[in-house]
C-alpha atoms as a PDB file:
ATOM      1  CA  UNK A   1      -0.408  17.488 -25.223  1.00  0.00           C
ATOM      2  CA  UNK A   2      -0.323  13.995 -23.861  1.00  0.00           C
ATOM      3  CA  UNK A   3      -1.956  12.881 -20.636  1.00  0.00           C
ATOM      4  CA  UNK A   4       0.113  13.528 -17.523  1.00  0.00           C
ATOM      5  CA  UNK A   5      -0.088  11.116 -14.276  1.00  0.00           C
ATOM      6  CA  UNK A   6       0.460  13.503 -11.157  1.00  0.00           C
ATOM      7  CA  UNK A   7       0.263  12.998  -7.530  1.00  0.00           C
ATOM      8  CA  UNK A   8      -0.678  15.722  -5.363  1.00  0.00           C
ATOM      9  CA  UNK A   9      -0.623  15.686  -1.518  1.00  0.00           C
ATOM     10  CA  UNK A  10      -1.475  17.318   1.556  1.00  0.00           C
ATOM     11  CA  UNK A  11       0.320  16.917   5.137  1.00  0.00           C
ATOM     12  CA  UNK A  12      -1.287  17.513   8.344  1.00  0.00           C
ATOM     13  CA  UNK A  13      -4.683  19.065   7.389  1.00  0.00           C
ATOM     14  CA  UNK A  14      -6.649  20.139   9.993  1.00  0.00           C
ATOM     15  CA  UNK A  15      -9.884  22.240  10.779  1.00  0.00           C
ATOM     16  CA  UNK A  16      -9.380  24.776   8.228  1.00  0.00           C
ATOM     17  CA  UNK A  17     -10.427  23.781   4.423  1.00  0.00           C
ATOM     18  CA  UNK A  18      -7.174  22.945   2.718  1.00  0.00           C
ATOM     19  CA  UNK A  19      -7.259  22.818  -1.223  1.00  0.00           C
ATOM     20  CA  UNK A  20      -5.106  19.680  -2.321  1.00  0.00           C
ATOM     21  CA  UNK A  21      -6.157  20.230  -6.183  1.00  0.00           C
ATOM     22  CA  UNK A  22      -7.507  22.781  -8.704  1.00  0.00           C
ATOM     23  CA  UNK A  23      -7.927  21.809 -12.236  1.00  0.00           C
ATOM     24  CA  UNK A  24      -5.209  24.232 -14.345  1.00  0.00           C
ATOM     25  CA  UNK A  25      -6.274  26.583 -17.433  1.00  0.00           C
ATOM     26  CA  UNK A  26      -6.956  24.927 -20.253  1.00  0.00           C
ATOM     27  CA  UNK A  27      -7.757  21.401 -18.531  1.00  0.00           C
ATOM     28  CA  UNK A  28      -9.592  18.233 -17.938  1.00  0.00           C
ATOM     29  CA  UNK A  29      -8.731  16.127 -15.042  1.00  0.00           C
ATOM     30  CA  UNK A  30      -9.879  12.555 -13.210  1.00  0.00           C
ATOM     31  CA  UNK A  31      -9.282  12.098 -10.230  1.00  0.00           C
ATOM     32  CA  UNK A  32      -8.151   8.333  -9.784  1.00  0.00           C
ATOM     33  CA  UNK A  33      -7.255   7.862  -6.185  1.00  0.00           C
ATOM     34  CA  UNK A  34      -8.221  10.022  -3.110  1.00  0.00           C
ATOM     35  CA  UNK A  35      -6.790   8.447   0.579  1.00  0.00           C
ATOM     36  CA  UNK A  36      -6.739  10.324   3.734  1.00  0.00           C
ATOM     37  CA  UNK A  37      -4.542   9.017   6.477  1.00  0.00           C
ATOM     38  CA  UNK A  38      -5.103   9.586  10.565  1.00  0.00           C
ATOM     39  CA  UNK A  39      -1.456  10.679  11.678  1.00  0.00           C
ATOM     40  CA  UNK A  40      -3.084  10.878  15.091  1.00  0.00           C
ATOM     41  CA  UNK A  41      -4.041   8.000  17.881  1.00  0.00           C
ATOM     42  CA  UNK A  42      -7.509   9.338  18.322  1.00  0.00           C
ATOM     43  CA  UNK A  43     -10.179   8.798  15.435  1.00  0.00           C
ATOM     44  CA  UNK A  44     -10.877  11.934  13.388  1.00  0.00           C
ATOM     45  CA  UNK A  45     -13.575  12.509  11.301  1.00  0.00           C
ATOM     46  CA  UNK A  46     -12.918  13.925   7.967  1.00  0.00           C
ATOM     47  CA  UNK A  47     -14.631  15.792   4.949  1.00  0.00           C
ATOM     48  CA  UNK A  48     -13.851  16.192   1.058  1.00  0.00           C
ATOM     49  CA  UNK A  49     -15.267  18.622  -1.352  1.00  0.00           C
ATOM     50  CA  UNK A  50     -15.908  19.436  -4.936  1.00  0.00           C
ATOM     51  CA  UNK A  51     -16.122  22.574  -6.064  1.00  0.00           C
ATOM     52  CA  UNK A  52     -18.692  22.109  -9.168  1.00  0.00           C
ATOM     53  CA  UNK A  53     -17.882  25.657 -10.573  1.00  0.00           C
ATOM     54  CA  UNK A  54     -20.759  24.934 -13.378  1.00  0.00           C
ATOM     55  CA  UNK A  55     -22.977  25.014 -10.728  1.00  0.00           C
ATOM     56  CA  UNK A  56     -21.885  28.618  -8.841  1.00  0.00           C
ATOM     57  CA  UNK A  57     -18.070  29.832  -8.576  1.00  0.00           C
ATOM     58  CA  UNK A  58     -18.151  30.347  -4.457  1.00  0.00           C
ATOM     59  CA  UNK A  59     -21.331  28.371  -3.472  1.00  0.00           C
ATOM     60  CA  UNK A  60     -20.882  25.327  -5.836  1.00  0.00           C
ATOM     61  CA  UNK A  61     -18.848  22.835  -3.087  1.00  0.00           C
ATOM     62  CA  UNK A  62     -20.688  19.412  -2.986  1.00  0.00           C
ATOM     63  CA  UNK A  63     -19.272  16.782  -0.349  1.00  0.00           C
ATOM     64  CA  UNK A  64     -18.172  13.587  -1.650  1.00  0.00           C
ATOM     65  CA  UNK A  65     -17.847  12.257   1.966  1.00  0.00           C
ATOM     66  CA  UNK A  66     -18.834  14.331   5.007  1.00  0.00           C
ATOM     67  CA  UNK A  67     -17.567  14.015   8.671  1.00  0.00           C
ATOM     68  CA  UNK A  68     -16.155  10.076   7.670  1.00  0.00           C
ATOM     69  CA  UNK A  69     -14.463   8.684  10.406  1.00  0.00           C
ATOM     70  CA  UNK A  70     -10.926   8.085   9.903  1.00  0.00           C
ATOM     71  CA  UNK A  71      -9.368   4.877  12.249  1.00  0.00           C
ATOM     72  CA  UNK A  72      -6.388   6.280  14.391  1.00  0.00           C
ATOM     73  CA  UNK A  73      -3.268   5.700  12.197  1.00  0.00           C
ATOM     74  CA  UNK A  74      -5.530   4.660   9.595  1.00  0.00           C
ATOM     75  CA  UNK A  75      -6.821   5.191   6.299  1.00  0.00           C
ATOM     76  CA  UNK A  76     -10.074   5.983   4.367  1.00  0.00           C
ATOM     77  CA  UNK A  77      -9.934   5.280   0.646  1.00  0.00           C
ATOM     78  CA  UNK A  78     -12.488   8.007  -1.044  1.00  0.00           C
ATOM     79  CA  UNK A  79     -11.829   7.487  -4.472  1.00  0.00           C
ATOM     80  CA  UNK A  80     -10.836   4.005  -5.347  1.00  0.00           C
ATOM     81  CA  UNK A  81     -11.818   2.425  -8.464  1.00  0.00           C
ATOM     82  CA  UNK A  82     -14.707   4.939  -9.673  1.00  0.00           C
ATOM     83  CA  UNK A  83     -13.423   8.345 -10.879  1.00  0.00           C
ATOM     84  CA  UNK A  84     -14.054  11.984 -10.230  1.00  0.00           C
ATOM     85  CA  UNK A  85     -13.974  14.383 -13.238  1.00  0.00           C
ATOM     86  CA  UNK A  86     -12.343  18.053 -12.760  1.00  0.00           C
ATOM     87  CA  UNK A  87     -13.061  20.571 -15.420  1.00  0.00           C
ATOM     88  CA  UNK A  88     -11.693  24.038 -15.915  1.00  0.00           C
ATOM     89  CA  UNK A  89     -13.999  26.439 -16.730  1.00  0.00           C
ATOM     90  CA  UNK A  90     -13.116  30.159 -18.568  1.00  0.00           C
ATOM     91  CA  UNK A  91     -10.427  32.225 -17.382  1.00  0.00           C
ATOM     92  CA  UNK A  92      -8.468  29.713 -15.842  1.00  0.00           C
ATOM     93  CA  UNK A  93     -10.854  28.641 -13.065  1.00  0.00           C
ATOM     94  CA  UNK A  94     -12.510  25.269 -12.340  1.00  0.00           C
ATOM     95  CA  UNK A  95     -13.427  22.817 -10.437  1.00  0.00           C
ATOM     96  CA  UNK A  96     -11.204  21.740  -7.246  1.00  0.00           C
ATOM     97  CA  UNK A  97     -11.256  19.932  -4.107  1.00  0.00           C
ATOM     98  CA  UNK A  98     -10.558  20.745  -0.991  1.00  0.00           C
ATOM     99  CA  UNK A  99     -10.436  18.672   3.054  1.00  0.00           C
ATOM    100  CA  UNK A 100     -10.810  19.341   5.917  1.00  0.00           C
ATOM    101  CA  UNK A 101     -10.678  17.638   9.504  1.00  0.00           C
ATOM    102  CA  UNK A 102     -12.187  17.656  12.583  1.00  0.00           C
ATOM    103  CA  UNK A 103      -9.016  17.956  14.239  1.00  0.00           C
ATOM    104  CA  UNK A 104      -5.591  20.311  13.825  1.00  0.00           C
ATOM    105  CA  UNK A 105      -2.927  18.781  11.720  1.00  0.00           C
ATOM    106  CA  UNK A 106      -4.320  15.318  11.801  1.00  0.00           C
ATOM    107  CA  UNK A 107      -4.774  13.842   8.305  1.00  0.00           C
ATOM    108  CA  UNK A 108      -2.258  13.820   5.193  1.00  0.00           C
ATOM    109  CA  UNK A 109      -3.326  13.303   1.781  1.00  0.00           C
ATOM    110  CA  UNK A 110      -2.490  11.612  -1.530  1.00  0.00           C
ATOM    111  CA  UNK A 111      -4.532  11.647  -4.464  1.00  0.00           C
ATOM    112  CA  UNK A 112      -3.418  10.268  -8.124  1.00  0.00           C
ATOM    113  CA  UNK A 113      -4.799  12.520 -10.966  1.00  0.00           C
ATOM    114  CA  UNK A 114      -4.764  11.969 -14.862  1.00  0.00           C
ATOM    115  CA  UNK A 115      -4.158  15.700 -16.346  1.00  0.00           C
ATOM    116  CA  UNK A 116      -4.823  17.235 -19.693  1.00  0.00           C
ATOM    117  CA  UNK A 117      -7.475  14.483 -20.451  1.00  0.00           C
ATOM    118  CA  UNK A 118      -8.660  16.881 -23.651  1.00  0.00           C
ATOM    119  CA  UNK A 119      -9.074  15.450 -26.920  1.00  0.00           C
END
């Protein structure tokens, strides 16, 4: 199958972990662009995980960028230019990520991801 661009988003993520991506059965993914936007007028700080499901299924969530600061109406680029690589792993499970705020529905999300990257 050929490689598929996709965007996924997120709207008004808040204090509770929200999942904005989980790698599919059967695929390889890169993450190419990750931006998190204030929809508030008070700064928010803001987190993003990996879940590295090599390392351990439930305890395997690494931060790429913990408690950031995010600009009122602003936004934080976490993934421009380098990449992030999402594997699934047997049974249809795999690595995702997931974001979460510091306050209620205060940050929406876009993220750019190449699918099906498999030779």
């Amino acid at each position: 199958m050929a490689n598929e661009f996709r965007n996924r988003t997120l709207t008004g993520v808040g204090t509770s972990a929200a999942t904005l991506y989980a790698t599919p059965d059967g695929k390889t993914s890169i993450v190419l662009e990750l931006d998190l936007a204030n929809t508030t007028s008070n700064v928010v700080e803001a987190s993003v995980e990996l879940l590295d499901y090599s390392v351990h299924p439930s305890t395997g969530w690494r931060y790429i960028v913990k408690n950031a600061p995010v600009p009122a109406g602003g936004t934080l680029q976490v993934v421009a230019g380098q990449k992030i690589v999402l594997e699934e792993r047997s049974g249809g499970t795999g690595d995702a990520i997931r974001i979460t705020s510091s306050a209620a529905t205060s940050i929406d999300v876009v993220a750019a991801v190449l699918e099906d990257v498999n030779p």
